[in-house]
N, C-alpha and C. Protein backbone atom coordinates (compact mmCIF):
# COMPACT_ATOMS: atom_id res chain seq x y z
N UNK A 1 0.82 -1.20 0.00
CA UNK A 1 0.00 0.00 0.00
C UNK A 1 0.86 1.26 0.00
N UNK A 2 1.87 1.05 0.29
CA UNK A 2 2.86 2.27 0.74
C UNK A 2 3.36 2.74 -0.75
N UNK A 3 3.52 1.80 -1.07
CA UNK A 3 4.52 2.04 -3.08
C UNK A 3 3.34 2.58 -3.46
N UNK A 4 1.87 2.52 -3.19
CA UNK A 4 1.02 2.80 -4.21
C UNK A 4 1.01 4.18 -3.71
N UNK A 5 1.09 4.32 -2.56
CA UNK A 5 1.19 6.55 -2.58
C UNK A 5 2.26 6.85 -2.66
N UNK A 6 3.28 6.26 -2.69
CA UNK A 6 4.73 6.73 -3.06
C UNK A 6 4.64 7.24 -4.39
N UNK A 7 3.79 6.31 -5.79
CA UNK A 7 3.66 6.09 -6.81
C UNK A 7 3.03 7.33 -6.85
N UNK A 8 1.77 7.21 -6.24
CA UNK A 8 1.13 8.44 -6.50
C UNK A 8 1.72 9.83 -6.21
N UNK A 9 2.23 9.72 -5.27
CA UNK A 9 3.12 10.93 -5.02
C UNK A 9 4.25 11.64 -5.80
N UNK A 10 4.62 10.53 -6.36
CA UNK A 10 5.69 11.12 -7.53
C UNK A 10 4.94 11.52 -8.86
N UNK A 11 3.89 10.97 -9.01
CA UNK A 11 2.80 11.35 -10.00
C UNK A 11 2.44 13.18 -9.73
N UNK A 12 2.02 12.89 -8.90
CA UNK A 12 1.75 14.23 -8.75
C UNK A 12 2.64 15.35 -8.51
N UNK A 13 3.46 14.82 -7.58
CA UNK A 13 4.94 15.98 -8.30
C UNK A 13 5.53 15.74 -9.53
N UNK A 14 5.56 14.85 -10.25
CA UNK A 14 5.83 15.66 -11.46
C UNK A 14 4.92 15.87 -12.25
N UNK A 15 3.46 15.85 -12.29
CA UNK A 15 2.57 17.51 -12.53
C UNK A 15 2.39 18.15 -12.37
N UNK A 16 3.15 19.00 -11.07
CA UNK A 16 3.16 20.22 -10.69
C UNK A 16 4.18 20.58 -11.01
N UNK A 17 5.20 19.67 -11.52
CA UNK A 17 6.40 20.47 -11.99
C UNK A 17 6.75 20.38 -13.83
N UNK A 18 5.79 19.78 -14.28
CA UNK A 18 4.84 20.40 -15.72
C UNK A 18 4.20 20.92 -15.20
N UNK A 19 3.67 21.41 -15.18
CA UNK A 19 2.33 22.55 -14.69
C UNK A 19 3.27 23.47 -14.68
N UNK A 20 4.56 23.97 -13.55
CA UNK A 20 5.45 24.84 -13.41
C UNK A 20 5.96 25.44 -14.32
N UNK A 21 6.49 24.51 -15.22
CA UNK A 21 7.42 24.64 -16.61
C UNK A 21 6.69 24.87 -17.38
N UNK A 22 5.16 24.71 -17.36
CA UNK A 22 4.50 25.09 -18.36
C UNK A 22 4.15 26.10 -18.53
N UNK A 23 3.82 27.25 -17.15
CA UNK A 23 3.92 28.42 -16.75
C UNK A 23 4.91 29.32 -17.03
N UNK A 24 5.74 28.66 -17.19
CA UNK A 24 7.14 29.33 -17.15
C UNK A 24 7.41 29.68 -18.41
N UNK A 25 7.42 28.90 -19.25
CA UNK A 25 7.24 28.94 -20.86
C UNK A 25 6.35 29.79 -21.55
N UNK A 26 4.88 29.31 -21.14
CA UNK A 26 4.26 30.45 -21.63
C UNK A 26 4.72 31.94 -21.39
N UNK A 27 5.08 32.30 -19.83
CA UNK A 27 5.61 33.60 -19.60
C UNK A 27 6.98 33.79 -20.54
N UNK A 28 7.37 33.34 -20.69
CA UNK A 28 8.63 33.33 -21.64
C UNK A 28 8.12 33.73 -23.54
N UNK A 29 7.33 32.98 -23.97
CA UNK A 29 6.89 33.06 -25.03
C UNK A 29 5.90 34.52 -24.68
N UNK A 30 5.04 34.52 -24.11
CA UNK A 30 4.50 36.16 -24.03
C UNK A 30 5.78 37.46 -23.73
N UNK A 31 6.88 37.48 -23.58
CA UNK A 31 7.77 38.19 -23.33
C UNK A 31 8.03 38.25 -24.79
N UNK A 32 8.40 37.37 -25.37
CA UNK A 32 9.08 37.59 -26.67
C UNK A 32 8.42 38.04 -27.47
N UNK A 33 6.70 37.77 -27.75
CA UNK A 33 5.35 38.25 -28.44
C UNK A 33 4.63 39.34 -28.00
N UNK A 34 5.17 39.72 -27.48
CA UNK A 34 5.00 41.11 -26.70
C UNK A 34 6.07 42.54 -27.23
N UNK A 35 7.09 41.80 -26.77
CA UNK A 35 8.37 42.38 -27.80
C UNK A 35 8.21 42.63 -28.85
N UNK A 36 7.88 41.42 -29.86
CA UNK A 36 7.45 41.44 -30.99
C UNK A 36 6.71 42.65 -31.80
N UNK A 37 5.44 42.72 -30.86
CA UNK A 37 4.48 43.37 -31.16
C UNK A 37 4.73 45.18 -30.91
N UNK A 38 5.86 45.13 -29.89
CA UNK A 38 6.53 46.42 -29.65
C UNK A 38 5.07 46.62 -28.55
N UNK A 39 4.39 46.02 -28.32
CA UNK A 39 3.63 46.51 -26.89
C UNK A 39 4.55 46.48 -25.52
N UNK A 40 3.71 47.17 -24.66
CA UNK A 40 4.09 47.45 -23.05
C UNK A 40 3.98 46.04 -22.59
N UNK A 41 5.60 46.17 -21.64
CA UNK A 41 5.82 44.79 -21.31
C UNK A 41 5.97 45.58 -19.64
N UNK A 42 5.28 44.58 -19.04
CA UNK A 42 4.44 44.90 -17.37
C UNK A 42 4.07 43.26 -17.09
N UNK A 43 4.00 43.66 -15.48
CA UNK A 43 3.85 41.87 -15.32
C UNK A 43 2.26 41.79 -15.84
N UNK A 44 1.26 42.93 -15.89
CA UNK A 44 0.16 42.85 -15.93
C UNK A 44 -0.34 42.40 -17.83
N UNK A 45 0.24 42.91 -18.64
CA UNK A 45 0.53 42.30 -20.11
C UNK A 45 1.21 40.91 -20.17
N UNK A 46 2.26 40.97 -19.38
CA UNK A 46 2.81 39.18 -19.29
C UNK A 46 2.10 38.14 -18.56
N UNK A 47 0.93 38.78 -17.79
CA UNK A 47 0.75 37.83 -17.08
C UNK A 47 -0.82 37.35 -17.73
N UNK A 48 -1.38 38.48 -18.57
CA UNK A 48 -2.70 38.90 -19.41
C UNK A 48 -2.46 37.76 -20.68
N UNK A 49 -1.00 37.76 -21.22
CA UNK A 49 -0.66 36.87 -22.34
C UNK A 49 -0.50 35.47 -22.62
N UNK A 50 0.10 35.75 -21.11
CA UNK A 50 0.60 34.25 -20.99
C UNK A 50 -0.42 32.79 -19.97
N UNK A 51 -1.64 33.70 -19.51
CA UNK A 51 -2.39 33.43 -19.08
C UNK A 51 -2.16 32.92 -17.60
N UNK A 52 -1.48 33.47 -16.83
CA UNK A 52 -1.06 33.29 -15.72
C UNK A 52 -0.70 34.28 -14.88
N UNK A 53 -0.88 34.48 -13.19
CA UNK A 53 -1.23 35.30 -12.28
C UNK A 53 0.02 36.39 -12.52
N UNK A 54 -0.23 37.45 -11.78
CA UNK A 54 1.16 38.41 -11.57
C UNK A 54 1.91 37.66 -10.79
N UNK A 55 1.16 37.04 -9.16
CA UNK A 55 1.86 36.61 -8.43
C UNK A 55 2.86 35.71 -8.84
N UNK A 56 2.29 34.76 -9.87
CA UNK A 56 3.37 33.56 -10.65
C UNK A 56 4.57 34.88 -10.75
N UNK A 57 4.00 35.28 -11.84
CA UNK A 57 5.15 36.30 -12.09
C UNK A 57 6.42 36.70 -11.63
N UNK A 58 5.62 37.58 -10.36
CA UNK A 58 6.90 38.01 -9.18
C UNK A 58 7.36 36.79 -8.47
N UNK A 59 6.80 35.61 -8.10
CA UNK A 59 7.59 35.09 -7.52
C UNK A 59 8.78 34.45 -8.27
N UNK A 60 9.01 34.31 -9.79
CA UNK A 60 10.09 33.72 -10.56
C UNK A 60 10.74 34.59 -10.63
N UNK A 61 11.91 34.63 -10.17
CA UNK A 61 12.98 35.10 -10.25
C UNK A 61 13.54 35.70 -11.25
N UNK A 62 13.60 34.84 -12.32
CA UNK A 62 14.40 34.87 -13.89
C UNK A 62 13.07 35.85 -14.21
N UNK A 63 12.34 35.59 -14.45
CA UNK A 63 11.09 36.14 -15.06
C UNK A 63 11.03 37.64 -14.56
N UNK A 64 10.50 37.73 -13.52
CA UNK A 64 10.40 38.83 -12.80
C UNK A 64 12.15 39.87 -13.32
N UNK A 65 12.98 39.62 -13.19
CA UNK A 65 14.14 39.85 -13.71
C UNK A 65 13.88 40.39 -15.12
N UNK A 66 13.68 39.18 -15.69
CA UNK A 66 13.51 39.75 -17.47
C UNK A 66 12.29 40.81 -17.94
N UNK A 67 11.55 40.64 -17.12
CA UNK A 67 10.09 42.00 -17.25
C UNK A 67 10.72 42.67 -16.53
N UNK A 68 11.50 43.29 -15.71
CA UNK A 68 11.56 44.39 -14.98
C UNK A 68 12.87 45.14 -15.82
N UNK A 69 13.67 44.22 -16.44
CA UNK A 69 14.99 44.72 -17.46
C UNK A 69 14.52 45.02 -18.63
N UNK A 70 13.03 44.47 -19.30
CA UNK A 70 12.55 45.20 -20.57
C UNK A 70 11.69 46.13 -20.02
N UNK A 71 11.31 46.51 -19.07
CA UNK A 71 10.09 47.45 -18.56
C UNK A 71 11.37 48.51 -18.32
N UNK A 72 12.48 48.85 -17.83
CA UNK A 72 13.49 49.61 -17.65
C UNK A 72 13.72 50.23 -18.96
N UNK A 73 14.32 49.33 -19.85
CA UNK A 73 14.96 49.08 -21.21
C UNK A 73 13.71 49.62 -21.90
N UNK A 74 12.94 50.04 -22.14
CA UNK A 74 11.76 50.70 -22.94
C UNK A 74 11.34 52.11 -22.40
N UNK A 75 11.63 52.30 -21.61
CA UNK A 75 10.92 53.76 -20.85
C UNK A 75 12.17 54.78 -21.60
N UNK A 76 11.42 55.58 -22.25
CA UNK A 76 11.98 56.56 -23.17
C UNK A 76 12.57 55.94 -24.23
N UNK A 77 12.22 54.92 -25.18
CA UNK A 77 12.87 54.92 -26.28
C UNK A 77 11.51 54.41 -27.37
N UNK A 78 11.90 54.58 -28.76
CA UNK A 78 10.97 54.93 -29.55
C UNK A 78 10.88 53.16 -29.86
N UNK A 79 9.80 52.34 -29.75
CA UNK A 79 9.36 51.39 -30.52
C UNK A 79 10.09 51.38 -32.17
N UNK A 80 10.91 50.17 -32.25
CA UNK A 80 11.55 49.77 -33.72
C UNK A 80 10.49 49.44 -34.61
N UNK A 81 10.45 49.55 -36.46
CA UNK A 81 9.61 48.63 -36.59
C UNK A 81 9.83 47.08 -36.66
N UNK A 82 8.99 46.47 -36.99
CA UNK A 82 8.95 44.95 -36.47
C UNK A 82 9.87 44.22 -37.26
N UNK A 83 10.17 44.55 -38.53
CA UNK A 83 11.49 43.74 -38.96
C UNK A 83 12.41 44.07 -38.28
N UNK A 84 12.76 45.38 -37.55
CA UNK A 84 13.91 45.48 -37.09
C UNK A 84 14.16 44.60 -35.37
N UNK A 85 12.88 44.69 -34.91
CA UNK A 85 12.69 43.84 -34.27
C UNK A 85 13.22 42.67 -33.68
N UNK A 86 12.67 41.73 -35.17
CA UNK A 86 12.83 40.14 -35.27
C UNK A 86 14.03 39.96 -35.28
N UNK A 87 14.89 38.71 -33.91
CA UNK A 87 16.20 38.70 -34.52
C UNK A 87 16.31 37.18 -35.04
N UNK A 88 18.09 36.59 -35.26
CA UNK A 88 17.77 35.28 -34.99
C UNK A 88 17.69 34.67 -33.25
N UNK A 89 18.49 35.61 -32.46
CA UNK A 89 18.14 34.82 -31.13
C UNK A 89 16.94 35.05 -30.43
N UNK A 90 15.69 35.69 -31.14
CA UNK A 90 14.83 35.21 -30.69
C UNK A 90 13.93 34.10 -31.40
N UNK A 91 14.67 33.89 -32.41
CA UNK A 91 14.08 32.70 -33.73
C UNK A 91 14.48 31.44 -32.58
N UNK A 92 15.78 31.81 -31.76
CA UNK A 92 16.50 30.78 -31.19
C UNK A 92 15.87 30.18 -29.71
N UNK A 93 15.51 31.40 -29.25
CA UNK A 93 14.68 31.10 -27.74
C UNK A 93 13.69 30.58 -28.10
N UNK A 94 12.60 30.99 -29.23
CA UNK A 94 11.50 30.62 -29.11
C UNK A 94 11.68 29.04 -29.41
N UNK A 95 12.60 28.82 -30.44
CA UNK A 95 12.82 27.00 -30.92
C UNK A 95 13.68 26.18 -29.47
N UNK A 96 14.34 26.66 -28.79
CA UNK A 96 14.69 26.47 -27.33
C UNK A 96 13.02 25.84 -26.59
N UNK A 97 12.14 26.91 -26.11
CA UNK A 97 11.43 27.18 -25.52
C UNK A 97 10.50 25.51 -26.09
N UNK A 98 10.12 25.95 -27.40
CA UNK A 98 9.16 24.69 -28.21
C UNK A 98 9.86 23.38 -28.26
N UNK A 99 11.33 23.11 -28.16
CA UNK A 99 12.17 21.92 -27.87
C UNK A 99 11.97 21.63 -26.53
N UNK A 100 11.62 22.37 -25.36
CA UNK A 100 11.87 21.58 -24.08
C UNK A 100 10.26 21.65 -24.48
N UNK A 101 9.38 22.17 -24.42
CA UNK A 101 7.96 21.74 -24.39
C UNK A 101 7.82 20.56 -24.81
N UNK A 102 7.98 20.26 -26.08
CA UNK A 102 7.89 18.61 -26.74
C UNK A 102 8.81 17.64 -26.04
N UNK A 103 9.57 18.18 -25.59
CA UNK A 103 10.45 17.11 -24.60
C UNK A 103 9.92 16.62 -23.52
N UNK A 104 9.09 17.73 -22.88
CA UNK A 104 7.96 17.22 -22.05
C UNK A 104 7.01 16.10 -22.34
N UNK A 105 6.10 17.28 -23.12
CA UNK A 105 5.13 15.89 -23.47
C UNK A 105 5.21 14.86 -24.36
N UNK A 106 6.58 14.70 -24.89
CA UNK A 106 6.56 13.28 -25.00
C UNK A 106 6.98 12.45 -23.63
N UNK A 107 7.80 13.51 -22.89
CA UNK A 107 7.89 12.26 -21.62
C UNK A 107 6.56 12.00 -20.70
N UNK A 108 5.94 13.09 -20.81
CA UNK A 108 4.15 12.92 -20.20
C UNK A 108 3.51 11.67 -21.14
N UNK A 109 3.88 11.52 -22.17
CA UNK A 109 2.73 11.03 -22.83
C UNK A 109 3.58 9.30 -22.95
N UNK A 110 4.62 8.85 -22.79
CA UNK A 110 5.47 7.78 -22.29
C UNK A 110 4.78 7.20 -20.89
N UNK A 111 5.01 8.49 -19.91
CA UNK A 111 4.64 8.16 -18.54
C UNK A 111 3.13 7.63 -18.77
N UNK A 112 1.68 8.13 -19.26
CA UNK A 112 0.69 8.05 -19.01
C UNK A 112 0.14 7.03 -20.00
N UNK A 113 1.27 6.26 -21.37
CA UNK A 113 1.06 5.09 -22.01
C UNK A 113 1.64 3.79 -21.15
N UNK A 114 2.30 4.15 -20.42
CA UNK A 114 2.99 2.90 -19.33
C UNK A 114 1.20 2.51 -18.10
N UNK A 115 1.17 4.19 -17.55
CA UNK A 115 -0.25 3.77 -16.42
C UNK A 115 -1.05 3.55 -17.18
N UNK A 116 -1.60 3.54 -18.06
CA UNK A 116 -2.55 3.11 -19.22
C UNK A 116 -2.45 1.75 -19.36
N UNK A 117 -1.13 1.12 -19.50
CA UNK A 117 -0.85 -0.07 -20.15
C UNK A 117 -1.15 -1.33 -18.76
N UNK A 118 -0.76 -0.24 -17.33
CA UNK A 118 -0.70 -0.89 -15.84
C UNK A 118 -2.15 -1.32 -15.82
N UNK A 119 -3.01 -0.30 -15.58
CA UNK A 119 -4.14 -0.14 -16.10
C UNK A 119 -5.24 -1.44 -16.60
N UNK A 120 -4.56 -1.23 -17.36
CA UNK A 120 -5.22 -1.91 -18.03
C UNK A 120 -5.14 -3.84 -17.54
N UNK A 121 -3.94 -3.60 -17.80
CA UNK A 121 -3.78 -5.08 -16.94
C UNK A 121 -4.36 -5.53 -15.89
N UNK A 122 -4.36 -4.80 -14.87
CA UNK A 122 -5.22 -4.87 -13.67
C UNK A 122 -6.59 -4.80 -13.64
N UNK A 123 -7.34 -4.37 -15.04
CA UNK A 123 -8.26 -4.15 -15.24
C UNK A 123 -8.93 -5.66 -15.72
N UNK A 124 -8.24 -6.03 -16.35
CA UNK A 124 -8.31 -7.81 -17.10
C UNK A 124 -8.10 -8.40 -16.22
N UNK A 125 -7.22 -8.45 -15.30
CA UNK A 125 -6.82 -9.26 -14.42
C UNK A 125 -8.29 -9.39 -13.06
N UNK A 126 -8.53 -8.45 -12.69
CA UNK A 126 -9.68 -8.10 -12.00
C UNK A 126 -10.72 -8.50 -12.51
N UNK A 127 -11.13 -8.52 -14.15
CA UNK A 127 -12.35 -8.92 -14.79
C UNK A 127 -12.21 -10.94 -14.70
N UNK A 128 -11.15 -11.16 -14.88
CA UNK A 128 -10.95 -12.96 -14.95
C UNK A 128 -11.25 -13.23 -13.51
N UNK A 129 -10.87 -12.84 -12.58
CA UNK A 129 -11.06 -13.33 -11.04
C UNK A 129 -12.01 -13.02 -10.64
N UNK A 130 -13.47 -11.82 -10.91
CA UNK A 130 -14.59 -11.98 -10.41
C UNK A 130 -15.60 -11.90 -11.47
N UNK A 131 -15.46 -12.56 -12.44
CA UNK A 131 -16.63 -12.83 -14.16
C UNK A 131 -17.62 -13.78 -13.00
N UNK A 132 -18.38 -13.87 -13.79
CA UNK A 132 -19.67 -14.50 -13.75
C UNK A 132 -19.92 -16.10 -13.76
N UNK A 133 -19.01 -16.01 -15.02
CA UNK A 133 -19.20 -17.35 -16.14
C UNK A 133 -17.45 -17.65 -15.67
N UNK A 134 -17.14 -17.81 -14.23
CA UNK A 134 -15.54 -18.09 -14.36
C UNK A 134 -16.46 -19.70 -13.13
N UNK A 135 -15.68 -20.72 -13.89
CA UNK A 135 -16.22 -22.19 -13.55
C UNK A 135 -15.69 -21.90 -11.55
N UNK A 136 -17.21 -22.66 -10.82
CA UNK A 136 -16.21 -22.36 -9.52
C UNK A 136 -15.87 -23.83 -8.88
């Protein structure tokens, strides 16, 4: 009984730590599409974009860091236009950013074809030992 909440327990921390990274990313990708767009970058636009709280916000470190160094870095200077904009290292973060995402969920989607597969077994296994029509 103990392995089975151990099991579960590691289950669930590591969905909160996708869940985390997934947060994190999006705030990352709204920083750069924000940029992009030459709009006001505020935790209240990053947090509007990326669909996640201010509080997320301020409490990340890196994050909170990188909105408060483009919120600095913009006050008095004239919006570029958007080709001038676009560079390759943000061609590079964003393919960064979309490489660890898929790195994820293929390891999510590994993890949840294995409990699927557990699953299932136990599911057959459970149906043969209390059927109906099993000779007694």
């Amino acid at each position: 009984m103990s392995q089975d909440r151990d099991a579960r327990v590691t289950r669930l921390r590591a969905a909160a730590q996708r869940k985390h990274d997934e947060a994190t990313a999006r705030a990352q990708r709204a920083l750069i599409a924000i940029r992009a767009r030459g709009g006001p970058i505020n935790f209240t636009s990053v947090a509007a974009e990326a669909n996640v709280s201010k509080d997320f916000l301020y409490t990340q470190p890196q994050l909170r860091q990188a909105i408060m160094a483009e919120r600095t870095a913009v006050q008095g200077t004239v919006p570029l236009p958007a080709a001038e904009r676009s560079t390759a290292s943000s061609a590079t973060v964003k393919l960064a950013v979309a490489t660890k995402a898929l790195a994820q969920l293929r390891a999510e989607n590994t993890q949840l074809r294995a409990d699927n597969a557990r699953l299932l077994g136990e599911l057959m296994t459970l149906r043969r030992t209390t059927s109906p029509n099993r000779p007694g």
